[in-house]
Protein backbone atom coordinates (compact mmCIF):
# COMPACT_ATOMS: atom_id res chain seq x y z
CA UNK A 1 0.00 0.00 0.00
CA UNK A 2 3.01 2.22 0.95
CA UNK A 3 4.44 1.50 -1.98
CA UNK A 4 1.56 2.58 -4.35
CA UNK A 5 0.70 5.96 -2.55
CA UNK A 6 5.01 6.76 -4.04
CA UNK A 7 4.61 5.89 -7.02
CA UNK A 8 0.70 7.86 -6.97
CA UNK A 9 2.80 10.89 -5.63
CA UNK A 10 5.72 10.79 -8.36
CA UNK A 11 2.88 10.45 -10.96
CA UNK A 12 1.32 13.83 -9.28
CA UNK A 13 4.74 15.19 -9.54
CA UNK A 14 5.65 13.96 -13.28
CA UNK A 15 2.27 15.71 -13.65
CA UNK A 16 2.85 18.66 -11.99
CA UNK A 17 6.41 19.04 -13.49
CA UNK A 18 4.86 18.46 -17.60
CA UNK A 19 2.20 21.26 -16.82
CA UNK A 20 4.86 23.65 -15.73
CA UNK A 21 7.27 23.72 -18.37
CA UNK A 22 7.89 26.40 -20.44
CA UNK A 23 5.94 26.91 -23.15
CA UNK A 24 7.13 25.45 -26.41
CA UNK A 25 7.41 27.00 -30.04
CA UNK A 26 4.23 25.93 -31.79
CA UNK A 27 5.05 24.61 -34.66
CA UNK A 28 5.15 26.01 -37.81
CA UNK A 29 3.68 23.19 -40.10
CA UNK A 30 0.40 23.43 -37.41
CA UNK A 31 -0.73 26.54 -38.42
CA UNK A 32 -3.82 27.37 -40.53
CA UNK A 33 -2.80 28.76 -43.42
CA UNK A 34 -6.42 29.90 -44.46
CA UNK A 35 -6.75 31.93 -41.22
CA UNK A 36 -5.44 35.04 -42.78
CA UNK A 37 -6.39 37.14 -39.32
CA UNK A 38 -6.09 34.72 -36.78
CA UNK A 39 -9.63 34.92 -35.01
CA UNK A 40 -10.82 37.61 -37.11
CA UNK A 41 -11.01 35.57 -40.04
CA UNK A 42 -14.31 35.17 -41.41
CA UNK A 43 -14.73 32.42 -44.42
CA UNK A 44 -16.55 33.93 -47.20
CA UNK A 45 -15.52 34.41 -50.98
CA UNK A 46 -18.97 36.38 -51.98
CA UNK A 47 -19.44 39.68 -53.32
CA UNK A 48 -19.87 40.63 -49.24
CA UNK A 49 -16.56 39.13 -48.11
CA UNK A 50 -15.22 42.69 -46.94
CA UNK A 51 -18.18 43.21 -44.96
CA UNK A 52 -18.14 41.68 -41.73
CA UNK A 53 -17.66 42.21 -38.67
CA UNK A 54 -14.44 40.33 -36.28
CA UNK A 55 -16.32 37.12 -35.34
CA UNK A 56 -14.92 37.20 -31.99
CA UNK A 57 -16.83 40.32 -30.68
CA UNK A 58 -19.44 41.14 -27.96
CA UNK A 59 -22.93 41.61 -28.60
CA UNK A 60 -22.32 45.21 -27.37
CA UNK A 61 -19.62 45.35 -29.57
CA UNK A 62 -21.36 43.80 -32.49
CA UNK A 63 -23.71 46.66 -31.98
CA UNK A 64 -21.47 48.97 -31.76
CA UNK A 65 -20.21 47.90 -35.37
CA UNK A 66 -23.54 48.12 -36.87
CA UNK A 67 -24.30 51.86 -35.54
CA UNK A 68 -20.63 52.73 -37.90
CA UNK A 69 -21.82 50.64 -40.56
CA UNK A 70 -25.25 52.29 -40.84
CA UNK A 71 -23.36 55.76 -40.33
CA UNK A 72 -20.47 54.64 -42.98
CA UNK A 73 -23.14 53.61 -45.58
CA UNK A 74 -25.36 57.01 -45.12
CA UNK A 75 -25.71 59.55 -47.63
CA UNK A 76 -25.14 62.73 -46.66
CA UNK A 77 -26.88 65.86 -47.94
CA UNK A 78 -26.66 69.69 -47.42
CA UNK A 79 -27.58 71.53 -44.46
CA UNK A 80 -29.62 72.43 -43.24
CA UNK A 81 -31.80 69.12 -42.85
CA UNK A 82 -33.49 67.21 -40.15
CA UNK A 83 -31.10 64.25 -40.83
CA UNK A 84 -27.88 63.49 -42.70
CA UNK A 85 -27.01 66.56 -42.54
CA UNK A 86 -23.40 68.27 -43.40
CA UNK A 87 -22.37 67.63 -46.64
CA UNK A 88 -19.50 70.01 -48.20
CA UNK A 89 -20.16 72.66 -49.34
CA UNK A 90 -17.27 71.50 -51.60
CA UNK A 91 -16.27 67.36 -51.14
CA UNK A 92 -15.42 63.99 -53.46
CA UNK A 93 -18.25 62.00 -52.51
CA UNK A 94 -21.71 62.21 -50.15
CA UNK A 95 -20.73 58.96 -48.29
CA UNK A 96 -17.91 56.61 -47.02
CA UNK A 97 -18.99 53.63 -48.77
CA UNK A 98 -19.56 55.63 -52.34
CA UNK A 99 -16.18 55.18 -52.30
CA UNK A 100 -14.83 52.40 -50.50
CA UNK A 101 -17.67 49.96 -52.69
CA UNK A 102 -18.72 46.79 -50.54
CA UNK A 103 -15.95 48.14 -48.04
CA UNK A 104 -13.26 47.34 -51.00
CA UNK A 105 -11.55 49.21 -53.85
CA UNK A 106 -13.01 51.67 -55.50
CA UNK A 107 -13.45 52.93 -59.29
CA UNK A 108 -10.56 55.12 -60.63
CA UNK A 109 -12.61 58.03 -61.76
CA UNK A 110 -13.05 61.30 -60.54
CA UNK A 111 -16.43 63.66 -61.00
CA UNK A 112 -18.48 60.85 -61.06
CA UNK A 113 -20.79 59.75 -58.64
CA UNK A 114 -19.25 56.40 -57.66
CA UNK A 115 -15.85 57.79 -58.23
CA UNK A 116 -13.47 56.90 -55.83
CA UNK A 117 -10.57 58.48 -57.22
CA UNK A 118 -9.41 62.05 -54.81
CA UNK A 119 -5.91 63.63 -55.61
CA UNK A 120 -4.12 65.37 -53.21
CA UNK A 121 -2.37 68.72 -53.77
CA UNK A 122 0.50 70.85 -52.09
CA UNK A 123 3.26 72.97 -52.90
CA UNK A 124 6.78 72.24 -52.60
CA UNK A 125 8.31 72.21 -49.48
CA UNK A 126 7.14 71.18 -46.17
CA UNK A 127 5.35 72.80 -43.02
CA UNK A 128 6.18 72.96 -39.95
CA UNK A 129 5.31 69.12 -38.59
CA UNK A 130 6.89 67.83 -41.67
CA UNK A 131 4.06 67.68 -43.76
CA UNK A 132 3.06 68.85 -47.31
CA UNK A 133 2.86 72.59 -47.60
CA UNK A 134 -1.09 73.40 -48.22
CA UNK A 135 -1.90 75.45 -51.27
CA UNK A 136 -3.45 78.41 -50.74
CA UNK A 137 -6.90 78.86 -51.39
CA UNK A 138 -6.95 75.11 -51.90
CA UNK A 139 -5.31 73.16 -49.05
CA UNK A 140 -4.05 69.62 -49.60
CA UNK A 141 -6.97 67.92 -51.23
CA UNK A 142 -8.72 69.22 -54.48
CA UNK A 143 -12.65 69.12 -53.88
CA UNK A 144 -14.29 68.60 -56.80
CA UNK A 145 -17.73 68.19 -56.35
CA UNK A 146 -19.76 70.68 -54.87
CA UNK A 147 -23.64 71.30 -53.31
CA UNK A 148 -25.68 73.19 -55.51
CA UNK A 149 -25.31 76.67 -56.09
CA UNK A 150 -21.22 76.54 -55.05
CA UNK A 151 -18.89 75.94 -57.71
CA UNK A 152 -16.60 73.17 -56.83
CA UNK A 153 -12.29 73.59 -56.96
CA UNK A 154 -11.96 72.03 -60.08
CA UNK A 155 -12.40 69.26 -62.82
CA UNK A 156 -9.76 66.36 -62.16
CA UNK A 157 -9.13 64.98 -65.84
CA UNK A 158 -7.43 61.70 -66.60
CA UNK A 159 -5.98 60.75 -69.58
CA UNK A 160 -4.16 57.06 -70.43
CA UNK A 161 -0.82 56.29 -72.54
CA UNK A 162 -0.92 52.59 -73.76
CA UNK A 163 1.84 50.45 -74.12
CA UNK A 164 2.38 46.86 -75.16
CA UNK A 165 5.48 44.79 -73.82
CA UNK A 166 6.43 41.13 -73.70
CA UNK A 167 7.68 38.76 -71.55
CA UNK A 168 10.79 36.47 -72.05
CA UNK A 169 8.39 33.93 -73.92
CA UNK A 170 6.13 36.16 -76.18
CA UNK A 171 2.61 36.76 -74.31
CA UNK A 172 2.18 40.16 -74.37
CA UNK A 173 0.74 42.62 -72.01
CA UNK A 174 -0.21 45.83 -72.13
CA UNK A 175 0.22 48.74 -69.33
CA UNK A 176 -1.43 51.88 -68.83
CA UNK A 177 0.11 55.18 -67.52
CA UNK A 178 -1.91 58.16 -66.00
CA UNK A 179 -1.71 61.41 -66.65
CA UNK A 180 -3.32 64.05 -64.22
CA UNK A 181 -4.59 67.63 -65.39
CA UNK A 182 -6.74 70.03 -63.78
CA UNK A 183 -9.25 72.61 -65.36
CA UNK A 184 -12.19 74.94 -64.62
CA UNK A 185 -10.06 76.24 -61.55
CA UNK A 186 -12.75 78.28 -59.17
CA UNK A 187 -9.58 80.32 -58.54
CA UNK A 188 -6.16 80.52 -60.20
CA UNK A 189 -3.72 78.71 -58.52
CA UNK A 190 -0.26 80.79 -57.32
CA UNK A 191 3.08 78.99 -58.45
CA UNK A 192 3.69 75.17 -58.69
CA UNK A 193 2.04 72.85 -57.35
CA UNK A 194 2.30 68.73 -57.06
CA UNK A 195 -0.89 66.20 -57.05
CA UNK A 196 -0.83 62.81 -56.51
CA UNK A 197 -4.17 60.85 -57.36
CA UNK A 198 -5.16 58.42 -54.31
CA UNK A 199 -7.55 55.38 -55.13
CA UNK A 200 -10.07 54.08 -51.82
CA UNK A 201 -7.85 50.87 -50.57
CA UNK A 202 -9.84 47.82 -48.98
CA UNK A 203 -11.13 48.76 -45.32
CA UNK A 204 -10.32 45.00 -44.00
CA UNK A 205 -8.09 44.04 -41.37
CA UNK A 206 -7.25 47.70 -40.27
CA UNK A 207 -7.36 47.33 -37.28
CA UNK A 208 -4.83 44.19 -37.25
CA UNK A 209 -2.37 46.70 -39.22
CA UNK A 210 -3.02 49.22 -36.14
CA UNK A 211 -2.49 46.76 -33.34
CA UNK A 212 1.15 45.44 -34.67
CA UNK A 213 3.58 46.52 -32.12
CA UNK A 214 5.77 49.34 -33.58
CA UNK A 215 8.86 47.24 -32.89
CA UNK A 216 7.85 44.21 -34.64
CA UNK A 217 7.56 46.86 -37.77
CA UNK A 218 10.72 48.70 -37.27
CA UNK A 219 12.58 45.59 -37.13
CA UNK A 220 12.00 45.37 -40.94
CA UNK A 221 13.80 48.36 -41.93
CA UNK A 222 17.18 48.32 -43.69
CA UNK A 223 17.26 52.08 -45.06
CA UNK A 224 20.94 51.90 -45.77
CA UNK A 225 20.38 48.65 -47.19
CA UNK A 226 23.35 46.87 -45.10
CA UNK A 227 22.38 43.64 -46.01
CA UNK A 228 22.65 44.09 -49.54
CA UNK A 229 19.76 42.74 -51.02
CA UNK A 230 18.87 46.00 -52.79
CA UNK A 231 15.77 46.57 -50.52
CA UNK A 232 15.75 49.82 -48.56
CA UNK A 233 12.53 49.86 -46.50
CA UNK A 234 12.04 52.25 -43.88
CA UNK A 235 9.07 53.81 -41.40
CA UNK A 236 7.22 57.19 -42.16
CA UNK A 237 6.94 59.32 -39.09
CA UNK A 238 3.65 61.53 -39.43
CA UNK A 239 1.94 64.46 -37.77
CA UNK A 240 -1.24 62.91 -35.75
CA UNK A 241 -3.82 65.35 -36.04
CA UNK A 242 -6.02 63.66 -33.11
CA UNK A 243 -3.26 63.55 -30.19
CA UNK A 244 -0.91 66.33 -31.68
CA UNK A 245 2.28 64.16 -31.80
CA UNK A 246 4.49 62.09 -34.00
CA UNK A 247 3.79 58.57 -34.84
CA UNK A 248 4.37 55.79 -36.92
CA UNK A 249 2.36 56.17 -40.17
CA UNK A 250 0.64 53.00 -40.75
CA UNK A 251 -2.16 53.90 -43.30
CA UNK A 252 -2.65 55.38 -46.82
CA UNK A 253 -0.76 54.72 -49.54
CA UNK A 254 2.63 56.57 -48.53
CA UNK A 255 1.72 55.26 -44.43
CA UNK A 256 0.71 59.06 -43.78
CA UNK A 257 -1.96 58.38 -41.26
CA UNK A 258 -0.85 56.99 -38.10
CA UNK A 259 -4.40 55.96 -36.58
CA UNK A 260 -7.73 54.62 -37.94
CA UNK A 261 -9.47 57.65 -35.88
CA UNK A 262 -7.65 60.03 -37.47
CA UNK A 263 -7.85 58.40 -41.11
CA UNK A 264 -11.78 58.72 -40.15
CA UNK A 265 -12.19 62.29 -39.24
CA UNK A 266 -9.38 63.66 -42.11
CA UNK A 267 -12.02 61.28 -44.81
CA UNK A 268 -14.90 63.23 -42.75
CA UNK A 269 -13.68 66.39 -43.09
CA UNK A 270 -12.03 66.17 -46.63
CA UNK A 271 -13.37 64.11 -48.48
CA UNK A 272 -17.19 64.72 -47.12
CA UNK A 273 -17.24 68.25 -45.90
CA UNK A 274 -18.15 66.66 -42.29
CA UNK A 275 -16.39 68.30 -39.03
CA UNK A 276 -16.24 66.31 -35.89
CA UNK A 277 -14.58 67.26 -32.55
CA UNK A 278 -11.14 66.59 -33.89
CA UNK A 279 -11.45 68.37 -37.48
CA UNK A 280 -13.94 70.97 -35.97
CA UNK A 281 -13.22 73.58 -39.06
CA UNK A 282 -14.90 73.18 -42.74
CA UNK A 283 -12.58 72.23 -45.88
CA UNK A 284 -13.87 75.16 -47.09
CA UNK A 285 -13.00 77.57 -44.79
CA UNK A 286 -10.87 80.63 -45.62
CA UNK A 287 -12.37 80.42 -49.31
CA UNK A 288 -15.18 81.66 -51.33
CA UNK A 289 -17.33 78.37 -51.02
CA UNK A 290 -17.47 78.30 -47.32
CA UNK A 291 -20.90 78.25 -45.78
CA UNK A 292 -20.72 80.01 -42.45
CA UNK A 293 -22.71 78.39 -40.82
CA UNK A 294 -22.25 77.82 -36.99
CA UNK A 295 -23.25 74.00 -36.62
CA UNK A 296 -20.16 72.58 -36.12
CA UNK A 297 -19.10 69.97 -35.55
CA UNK A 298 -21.59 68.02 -37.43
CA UNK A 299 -20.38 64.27 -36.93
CA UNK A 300 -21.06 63.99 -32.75
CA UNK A 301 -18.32 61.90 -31.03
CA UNK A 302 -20.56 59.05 -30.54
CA UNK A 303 -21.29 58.76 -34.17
CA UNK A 304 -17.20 59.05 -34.85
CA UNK A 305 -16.40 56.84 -32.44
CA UNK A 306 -18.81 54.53 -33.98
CA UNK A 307 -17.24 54.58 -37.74
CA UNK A 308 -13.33 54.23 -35.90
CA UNK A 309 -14.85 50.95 -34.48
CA UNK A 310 -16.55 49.92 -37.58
CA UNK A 311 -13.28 50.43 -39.47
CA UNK A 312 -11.12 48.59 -36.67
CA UNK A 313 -13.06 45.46 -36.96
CA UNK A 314 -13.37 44.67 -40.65
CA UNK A 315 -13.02 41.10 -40.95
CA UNK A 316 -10.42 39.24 -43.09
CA UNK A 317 -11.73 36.62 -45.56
CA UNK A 318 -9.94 33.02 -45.38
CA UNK A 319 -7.00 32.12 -48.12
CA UNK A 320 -8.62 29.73 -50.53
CA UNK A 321 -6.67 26.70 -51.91
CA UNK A 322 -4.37 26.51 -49.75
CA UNK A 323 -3.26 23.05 -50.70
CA UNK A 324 -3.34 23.35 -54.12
CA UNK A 325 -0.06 22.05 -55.92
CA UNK A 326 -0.06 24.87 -57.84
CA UNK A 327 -0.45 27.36 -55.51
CA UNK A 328 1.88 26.11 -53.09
CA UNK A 329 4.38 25.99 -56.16
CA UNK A 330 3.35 29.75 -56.68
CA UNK A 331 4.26 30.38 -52.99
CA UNK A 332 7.47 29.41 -53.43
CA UNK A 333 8.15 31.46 -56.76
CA UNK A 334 6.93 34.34 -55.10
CA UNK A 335 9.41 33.84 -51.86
CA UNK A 336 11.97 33.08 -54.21
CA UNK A 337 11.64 36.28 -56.55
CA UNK A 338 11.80 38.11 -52.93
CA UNK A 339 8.24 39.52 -52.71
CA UNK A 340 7.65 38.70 -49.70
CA UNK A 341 10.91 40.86 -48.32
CA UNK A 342 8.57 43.97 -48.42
CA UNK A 343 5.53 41.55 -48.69
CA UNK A 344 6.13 40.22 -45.21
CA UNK A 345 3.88 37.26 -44.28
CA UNK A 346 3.43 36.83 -40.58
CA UNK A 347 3.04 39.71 -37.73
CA UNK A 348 1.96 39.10 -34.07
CA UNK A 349 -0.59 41.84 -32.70
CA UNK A 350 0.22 43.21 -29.49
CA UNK A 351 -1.61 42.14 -26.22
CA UNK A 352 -4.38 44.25 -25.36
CA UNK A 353 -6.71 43.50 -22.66
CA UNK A 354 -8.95 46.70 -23.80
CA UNK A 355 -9.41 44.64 -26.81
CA UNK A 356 -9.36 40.47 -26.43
CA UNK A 357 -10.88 39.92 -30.46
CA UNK A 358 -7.45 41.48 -32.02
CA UNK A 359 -5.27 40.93 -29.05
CA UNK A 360 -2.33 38.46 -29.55
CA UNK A 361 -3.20 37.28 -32.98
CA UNK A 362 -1.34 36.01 -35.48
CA UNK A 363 -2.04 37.36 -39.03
CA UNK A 364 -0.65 37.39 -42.46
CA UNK A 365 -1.55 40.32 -44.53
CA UNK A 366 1.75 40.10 -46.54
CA UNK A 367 2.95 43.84 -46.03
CA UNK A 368 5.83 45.20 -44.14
CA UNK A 369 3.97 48.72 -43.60
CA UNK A 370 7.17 50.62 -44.48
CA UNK A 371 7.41 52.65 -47.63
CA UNK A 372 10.10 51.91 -50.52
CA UNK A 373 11.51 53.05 -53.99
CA UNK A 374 8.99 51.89 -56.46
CA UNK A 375 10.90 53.39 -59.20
CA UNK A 376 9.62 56.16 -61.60
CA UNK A 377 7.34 54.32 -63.16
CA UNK A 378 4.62 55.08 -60.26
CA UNK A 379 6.24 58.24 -58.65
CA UNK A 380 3.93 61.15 -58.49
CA UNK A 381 6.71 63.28 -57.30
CA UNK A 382 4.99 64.47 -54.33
CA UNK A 383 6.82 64.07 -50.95
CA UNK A 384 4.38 63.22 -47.57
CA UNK A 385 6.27 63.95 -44.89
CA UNK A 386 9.39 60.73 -44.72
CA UNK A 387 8.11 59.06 -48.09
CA UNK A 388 10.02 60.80 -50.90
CA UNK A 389 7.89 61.34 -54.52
CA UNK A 390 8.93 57.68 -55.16
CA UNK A 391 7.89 56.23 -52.24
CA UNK A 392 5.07 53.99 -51.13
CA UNK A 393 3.85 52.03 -48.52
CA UNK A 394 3.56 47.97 -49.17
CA UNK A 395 0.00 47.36 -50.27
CA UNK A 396 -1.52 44.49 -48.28
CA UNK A 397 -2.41 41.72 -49.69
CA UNK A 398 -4.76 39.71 -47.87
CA UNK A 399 -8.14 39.87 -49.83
CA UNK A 400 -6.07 40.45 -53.03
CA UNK A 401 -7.59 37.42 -54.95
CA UNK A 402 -11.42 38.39 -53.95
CA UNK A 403 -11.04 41.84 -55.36
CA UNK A 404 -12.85 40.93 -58.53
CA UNK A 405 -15.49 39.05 -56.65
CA UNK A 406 -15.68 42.32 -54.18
CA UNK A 407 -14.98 44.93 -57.38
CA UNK A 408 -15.66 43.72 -60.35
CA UNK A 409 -13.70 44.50 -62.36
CA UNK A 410 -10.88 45.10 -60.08
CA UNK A 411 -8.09 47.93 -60.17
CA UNK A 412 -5.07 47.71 -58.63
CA UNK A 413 -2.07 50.51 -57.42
CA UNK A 414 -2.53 53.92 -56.16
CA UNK A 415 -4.01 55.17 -58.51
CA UNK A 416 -6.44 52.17 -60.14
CA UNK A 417 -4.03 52.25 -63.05
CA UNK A 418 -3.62 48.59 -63.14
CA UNK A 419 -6.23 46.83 -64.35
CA UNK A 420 -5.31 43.22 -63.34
CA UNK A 421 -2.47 41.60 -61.02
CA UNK A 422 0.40 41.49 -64.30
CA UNK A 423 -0.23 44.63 -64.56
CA UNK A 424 -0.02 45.52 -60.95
CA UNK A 425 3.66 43.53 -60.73
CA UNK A 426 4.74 45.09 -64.39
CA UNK A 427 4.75 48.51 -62.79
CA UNK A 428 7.26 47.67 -59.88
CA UNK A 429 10.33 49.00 -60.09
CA UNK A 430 13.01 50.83 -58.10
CA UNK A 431 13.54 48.92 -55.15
CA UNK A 432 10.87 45.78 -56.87
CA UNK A 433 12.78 45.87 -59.85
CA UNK A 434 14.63 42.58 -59.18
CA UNK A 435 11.56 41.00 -58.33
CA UNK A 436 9.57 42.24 -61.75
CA UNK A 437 12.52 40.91 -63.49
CA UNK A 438 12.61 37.37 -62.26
CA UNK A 439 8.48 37.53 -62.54
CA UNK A 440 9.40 38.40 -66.69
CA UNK A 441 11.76 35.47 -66.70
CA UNK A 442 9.58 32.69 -65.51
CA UNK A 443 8.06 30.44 -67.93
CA UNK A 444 3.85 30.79 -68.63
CA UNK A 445 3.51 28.11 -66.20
CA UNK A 446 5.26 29.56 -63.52
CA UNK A 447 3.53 32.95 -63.73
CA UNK A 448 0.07 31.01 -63.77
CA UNK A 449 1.53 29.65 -60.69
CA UNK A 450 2.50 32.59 -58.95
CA UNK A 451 -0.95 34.05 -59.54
CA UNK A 452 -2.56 31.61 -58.76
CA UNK A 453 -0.71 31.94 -55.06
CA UNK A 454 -2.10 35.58 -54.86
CA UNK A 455 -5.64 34.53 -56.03
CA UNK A 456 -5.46 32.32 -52.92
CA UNK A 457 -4.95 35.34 -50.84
């Protein structure tokens, strides 16, 4: 009897001694590959698959969600009026999702109702946080729509250059390149000036992007490029309008924006002609078109606060043929032409007890969020605050193969220029230019390979 209750108590102790031990590396080949966001990963490859909400959230929360996405899907129209009311007197569009179409890409128009195409202005130089200098009697976004009886900044006219190339075996392929011009000025415009045409990127996973720990992003940078590989990523430092400091950018397509609150309000105020208690001043104020009126602000904070959390918790939709010979074959094409250097797999979100659905989750939305040389192919010349006129931030791409599901057709780049995914990789160059190279070089197979990796995504 003696003898059992020892070996009982060394079993307690083995026990003991196994549940104690430090906790292991989980290993690699166990993860999911389909769970793009970790928890917040919804699977859905509809028309609606950028719509919907973390699945891991309270039903406060979920409530919460569905106030911004009634407020984020309302039309707006001029004051005074008994609701929805606000708009301009000069803006791009008379709602958030007008723009950002089934919370995706947009259409790379401007002047049109569903455009989602604004272009951002400035003069040369920059102010005193760093920033683009505004342009008098314009600022640093051209309006140009307008409510009735107000003549909007301007007419944004595109025009396209077509050109047909070839890769190493013969298909051809044909790219289009912009060209920007603005008429029927309301007012002449004094000296130079610089635009840069900005297309409405998907709203999903956002908040993942914001709750990366700024080390785990910084780690990625190699400005100097001192390991040689010819990629010279580094962070954009920004001017936060909402706490008045300097932060990491993390959003828009040079990382500009360092919050999701603060990309809210400046897409409230410019792009709508909405204030709120952080942007409490018109677009328009200071110039002819300007309304006063004394109803600011005219988003209250609980509506704003509403939108921020609608935009934090934006789903992710599940990779899709994961296992897939070819795509796995893709997969490694793309690692080896170095894509995923800048197109960086795997981050950990920090741990946040203020917000268990996005706290410590692993995600892959296959961006390093620091801005590089994409050559002058895509430059629009216009500095924003660290990111030279050549400079962008890596595009995302989680949700990459559903944008034609999402936005049919699909565009592609800052600017919507690209009209499919070749395209999209034919315009890399500068720092991608390696990688575009070894893309040309690859045999038809191959390249159906790699795309069909990114149609997985």
């Amino acid at each position: 009897m003696k003898r059992l209750r020892v070996i009982g108590f060394l079993g307690v102790i083995i026990v003991m001694l196994v549940e104690c031990r430090k906790a292991a590396v989980f290993p690699a080949t166990q993860y999911n590959d389909e769970l793009s966001a970790g928890d917040e990963t919804v699977f859905m490859s509809t028309s609606k698959s950028f719509s919907n909400a973390y699945p891991g959230l309270s039903g406060y929360d979920v409530y919460v969600h569905s106030l911004g996405d009634a407020v984020f899907s309302r039309t707006f129209v001029t004051a005074p009026a008994p609701v929805n009311s606000g708009l301009g007197p000069i803006y791009n569009n008379n709602s958030c999702i007008s723009c950002h179409h089934n919370d995706g890409i947009g259409l790379p128009t401007a002047g049109e109702l569903q455009s989602s195409l604004l272009v951002r202005i400035s003069q040369p130089g920059t102010d005193p946080n760093g920033g683009p200098v505004a342009v008098p009697d314009y600022g640093l976004q051209l309006q140009d729509k307008a409510v009735f009886g107000v003549p909007p900044e301007c007419k944004i006219n595109i025009a396209y250059t077509n050109q047909t190339y070839a890769f190493d075996d013969g298909e051809t392929y044909e790219l289009r390149a912009p060209t920007y011009t603005l008429s029927n000025l309301y007012t002449p415009i004094t000296g130079s000036y610089l635009l840069s045409p900005r297309l409405a990127p998907p709203m999903i996973g956002l908040g993942l992007l914001e709750a990366i720990p700024e080390s785990q992003i910084l780690k990625g940078e190699d400005p100097t490029d001192a390991n040689g590989d010819g990629i010279k990523g580094h962070a954009n430092y920004v001017w936060d309008a909402t706490t008045q400091t300097r932060q990491l950018g993390r959003f828009g397509w040079k990382a500009n924006t360092a919050t999701i609150l603060t990309q809210v309000v400046t897409a409230f105020n410019q792009d709508i002609g909405l204030t709120t208690s952080v942007m409490p001043v018109e677009s328009s104020k200071g110039q002819s078109q300007y309304d006063n009126r004394y109803d600011d602000p005219e988003i209250p904070d609980s509506l704003l606060n509403a939108v921020k959390f609608y935009a934090q918790t934006l789903a992710v939709p599940a990779r899709r043929n994961t296992v897939d010979a070819t795509v796995k074959r893709g997969e490694a094409l793309f690692m080896q032409a170095k894509c995923g250097t800048c197109h960086k797999q795997t981050f950990t979100t920090a741990v946040d007890v203020t917000k268990p659905y996005q706290s410590n989750q692993v995600i892959h939305p296959y961006t390093d969020m620091l801005v590089h040389d994409m050559g002058p192919g895509l430059a629009d010349n216009r500095p924003d605050y660290l990111a030279n006129g050549q400079e962008w931030r890596t595009a995302p791409l989680w949700g990459l193969g559903l944008f034609e599901t999402v936005n049919y057709p699909g565009y592609y780049l800052h600017d919507g220029r690209a009209r499919s995914v070749v395209e999209a990789i034919m315009w890399h160059g500068g720092e991608a230019a390696q990688s575009k190279a070894y893309f040309t070089h690859l045999s038809k197979a191959d390249r159906t390979a790699v795309l069909a990796f990114l149609a997985s995504l």
